[in-house]
Protein backbone atom coordinates (compact mmCIF):
# COMPACT_ATOMS: atom_id res chain seq x y z
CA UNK A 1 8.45 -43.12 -42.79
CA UNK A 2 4.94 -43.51 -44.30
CA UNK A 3 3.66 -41.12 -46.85
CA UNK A 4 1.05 -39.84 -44.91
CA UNK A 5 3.82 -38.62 -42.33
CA UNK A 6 6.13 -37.27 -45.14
CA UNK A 7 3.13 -35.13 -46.13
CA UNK A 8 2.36 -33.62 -42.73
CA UNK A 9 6.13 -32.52 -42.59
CA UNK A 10 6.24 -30.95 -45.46
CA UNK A 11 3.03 -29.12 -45.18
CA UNK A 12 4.31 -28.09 -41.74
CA UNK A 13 7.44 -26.74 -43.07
CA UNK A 14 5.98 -25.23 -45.76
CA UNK A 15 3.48 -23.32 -43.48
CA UNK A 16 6.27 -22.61 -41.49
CA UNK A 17 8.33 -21.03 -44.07
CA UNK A 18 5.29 -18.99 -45.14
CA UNK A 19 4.89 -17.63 -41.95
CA UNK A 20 8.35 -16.64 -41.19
CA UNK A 21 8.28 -14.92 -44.79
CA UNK A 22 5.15 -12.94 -43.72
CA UNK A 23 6.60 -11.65 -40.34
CA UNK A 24 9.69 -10.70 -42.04
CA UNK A 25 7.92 -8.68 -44.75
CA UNK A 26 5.45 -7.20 -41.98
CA UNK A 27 8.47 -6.40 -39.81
CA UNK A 28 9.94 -4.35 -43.34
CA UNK A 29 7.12 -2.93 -43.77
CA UNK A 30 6.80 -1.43 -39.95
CA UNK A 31 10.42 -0.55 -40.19
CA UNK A 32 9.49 1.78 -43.37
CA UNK A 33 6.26 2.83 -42.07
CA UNK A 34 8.29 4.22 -39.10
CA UNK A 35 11.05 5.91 -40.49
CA UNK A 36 8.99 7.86 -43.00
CA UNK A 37 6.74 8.99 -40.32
CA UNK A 38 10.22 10.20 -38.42
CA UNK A 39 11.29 11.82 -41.70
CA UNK A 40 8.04 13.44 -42.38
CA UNK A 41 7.98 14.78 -38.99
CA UNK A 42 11.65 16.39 -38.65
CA UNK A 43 11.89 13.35 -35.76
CA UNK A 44 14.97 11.67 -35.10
CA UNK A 45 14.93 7.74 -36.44
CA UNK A 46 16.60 5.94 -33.65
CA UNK A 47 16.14 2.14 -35.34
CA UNK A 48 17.17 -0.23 -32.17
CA UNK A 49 19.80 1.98 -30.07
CA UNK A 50 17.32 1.70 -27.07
CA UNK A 51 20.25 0.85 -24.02
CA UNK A 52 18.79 4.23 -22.70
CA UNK A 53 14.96 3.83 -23.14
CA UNK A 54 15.13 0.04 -22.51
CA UNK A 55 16.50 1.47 -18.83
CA UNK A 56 13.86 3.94 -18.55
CA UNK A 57 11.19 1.20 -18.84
CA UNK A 58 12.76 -1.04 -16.34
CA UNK A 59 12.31 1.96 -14.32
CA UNK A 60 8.94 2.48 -14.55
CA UNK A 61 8.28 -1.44 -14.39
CA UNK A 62 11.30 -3.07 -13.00
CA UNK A 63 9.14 -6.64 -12.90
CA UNK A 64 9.28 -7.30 -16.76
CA UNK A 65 11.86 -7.56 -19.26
CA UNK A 66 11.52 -5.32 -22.47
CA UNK A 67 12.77 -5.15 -26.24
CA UNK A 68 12.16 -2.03 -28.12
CA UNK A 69 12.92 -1.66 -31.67
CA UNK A 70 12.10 1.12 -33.99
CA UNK A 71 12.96 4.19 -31.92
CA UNK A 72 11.89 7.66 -32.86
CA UNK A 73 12.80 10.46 -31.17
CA UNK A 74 9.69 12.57 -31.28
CA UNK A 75 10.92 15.25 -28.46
CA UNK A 76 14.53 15.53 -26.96
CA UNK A 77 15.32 16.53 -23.30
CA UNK A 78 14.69 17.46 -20.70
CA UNK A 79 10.97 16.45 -21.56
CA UNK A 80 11.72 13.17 -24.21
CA UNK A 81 9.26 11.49 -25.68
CA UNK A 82 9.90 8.50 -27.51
CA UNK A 83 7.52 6.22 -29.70
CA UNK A 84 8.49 2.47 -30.57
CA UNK A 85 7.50 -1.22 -30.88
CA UNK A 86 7.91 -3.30 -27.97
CA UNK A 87 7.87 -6.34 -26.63
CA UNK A 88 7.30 -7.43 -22.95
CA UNK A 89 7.36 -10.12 -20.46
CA UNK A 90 7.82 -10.48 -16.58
CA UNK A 91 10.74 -11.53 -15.51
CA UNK A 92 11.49 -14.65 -15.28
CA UNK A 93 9.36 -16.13 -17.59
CA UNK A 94 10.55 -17.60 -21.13
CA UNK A 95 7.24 -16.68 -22.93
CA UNK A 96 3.62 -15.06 -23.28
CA UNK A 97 3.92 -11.39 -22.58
CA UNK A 98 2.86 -8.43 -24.23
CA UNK A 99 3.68 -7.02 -27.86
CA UNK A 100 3.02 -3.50 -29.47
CA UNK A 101 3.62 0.03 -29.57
CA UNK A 102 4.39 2.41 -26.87
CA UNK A 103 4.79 5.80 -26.33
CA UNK A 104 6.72 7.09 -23.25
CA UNK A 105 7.15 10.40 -21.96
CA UNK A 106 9.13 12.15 -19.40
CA UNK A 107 7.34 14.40 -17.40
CA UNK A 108 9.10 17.49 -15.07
CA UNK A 109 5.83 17.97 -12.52
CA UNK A 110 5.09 16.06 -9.54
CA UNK A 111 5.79 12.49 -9.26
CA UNK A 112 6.18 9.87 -6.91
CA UNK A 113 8.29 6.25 -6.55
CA UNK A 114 4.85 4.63 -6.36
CA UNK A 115 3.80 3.42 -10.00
CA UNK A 116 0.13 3.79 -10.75
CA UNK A 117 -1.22 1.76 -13.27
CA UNK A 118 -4.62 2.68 -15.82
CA UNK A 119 -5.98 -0.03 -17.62
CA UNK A 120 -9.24 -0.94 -20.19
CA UNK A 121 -11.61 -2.89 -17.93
CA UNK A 122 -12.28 -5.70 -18.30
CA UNK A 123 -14.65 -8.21 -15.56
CA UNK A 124 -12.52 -11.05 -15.09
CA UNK A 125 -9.20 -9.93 -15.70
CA UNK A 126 -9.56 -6.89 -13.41
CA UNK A 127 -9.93 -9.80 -10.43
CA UNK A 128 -6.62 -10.65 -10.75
CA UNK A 129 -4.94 -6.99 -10.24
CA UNK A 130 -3.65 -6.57 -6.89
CA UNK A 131 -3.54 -3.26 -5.14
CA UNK A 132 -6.93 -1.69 -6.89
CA UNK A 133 -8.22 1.80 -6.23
CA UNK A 134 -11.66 3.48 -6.58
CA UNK A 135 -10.84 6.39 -8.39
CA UNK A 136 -13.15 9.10 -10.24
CA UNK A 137 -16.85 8.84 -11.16
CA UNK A 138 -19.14 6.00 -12.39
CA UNK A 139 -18.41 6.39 -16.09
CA UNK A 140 -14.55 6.45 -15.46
CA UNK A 141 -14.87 3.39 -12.89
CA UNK A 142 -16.53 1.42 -15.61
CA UNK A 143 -14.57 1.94 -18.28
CA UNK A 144 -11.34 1.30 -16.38
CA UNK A 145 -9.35 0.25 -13.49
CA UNK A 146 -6.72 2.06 -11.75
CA UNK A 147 -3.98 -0.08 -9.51
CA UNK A 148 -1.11 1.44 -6.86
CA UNK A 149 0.22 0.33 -3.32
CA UNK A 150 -1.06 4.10 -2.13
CA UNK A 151 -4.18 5.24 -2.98
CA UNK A 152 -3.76 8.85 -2.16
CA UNK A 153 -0.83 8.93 -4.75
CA UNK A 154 -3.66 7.30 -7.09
CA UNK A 155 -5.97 10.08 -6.50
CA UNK A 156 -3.89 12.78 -7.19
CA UNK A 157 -2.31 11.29 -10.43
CA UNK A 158 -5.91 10.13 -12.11
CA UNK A 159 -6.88 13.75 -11.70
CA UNK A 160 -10.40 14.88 -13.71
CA UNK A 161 -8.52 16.23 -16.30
CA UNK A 162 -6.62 12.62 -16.99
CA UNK A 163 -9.85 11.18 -16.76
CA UNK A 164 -11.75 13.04 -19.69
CA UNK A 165 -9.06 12.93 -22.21
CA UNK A 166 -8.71 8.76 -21.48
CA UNK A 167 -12.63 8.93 -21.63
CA UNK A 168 -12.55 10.39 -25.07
CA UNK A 169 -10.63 8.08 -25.78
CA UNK A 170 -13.07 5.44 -24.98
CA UNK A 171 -15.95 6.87 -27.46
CA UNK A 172 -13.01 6.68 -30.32
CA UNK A 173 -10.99 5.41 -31.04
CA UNK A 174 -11.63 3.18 -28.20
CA UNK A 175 -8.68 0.92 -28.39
CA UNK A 176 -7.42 -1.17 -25.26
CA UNK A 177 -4.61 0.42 -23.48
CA UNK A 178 -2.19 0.39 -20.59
CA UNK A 179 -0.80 3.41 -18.93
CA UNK A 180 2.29 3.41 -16.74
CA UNK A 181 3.04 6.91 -14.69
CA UNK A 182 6.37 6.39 -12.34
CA UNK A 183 9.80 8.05 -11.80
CA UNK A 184 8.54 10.74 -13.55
CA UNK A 185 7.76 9.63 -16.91
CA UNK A 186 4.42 8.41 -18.56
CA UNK A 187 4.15 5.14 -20.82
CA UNK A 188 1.23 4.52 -22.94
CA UNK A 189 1.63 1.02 -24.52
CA UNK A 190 -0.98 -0.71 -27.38
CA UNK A 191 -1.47 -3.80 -29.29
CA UNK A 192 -4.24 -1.48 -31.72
CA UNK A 193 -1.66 1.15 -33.20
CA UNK A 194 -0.51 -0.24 -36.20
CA UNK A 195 -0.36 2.45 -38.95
CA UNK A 196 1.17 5.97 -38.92
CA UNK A 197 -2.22 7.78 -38.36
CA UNK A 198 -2.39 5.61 -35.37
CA UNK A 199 1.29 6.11 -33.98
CA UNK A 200 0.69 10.23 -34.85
CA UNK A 201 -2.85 9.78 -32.59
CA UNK A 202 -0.44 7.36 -29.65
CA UNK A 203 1.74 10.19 -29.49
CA UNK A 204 -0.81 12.72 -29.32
CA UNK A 205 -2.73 10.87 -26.54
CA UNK A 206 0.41 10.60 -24.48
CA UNK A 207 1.38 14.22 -24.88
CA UNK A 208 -2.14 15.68 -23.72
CA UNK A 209 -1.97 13.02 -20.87
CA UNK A 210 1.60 14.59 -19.89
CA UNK A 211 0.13 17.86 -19.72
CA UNK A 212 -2.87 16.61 -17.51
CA UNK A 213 -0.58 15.45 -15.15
CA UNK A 214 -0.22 17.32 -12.20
């Protein structure tokens, strides 16, 4: 082996190494971050016992696979809400996929088996969601898009009142989101939220869009 190729490997593994010592600090320092916002709040630090929330989000999306990891316990039953990092892929598939924080929310009102789905929009991706509906005014259609097999489910779920509060969210903090709402429970999922001001505000958003809910 040349010296030029001796080089590039090292380099490699060096950058390598670096980079797994960064994610493991950054995953320490989450960790932390987490469980002092749990004690600070009275919540219940759950770390990665998540058999029973890991089933409650193949409910409301049995098409992906999901890892969730840093469990609190914000709100016990009958209405639970839980926040925690997550991973996420669709099934089947051995990589991409989506990685964050959620919060997720069970909610006692009406519901239906139909899932209806709120995202950011955005042009070009919003051509590849199936099942779209034309729900609320201008300002809400532009800002997002709203997916589900029944539109009249749709309708009633994206209510006025679930459109202001995701609105507000648009002028700020304005993050790109994904909301869930199926089985009766609500999931609000992030890439943006990454201190505890921002989880506090995640599971403030979700709560308010709970109560919205008809």
């Amino acid at each position: 082996m040349d010296t030029t190729s001796i080089v590039v490997l090292v380099v490699f593994g060096a950058l390598l190494l670096l980079g797994t010592i960064v994610g493991v600090r950054y995953s320490a320092r989450q960790k932390a971050g987490m469980k002092q916002l749990a004690a600070e709040h009275g919540w219940q630090f759950l770390g990665i016992n998540s058999s029973q929330l890991e089933s409650m989000l193949e409910d409301i999306h049995p098409n992906e696979k999901w890892n969730a990891w840093n469990i609190i316990l914000v709100e016990g039953p009958p209405q639970s809400v839980y926040l925690f990092s997550y991973s996420s892929r669709a099934t089947g598939r051995s990589s991409g996929g989506e990685y964050g924080f959620a919060c997720l929310a069970d909610h006692a009102g009406w519901c239906s088996d139909e899932p209806v789905a709120i995202y950011r929009r955005v042009a070009l991706v919003e051509k590849l969601l199936g099942d779209r509906v034309e729900v609320g005014g201008p300002e809400f259609r532009q800002e997002f898009t709203v997916t589900c097999r029944r539109p009249d489910v749709a309708l009633t779920i994206v209510n006025q009142a679930v459109q202001n509060i995701l609105l507000q969210h648009v002028r700020e903090p304005q993050w790109l989101l994904h909301v869930r709402i199926a089985q009766g429970r609500l999931l609000v999922t992030t890439s943006y939220a990454q201190k505890p001001d921002e989880w506090d505000y995640l599971i403030g958003l979700t709560r308010r869009l709970r109560t919205a809910l008809p």
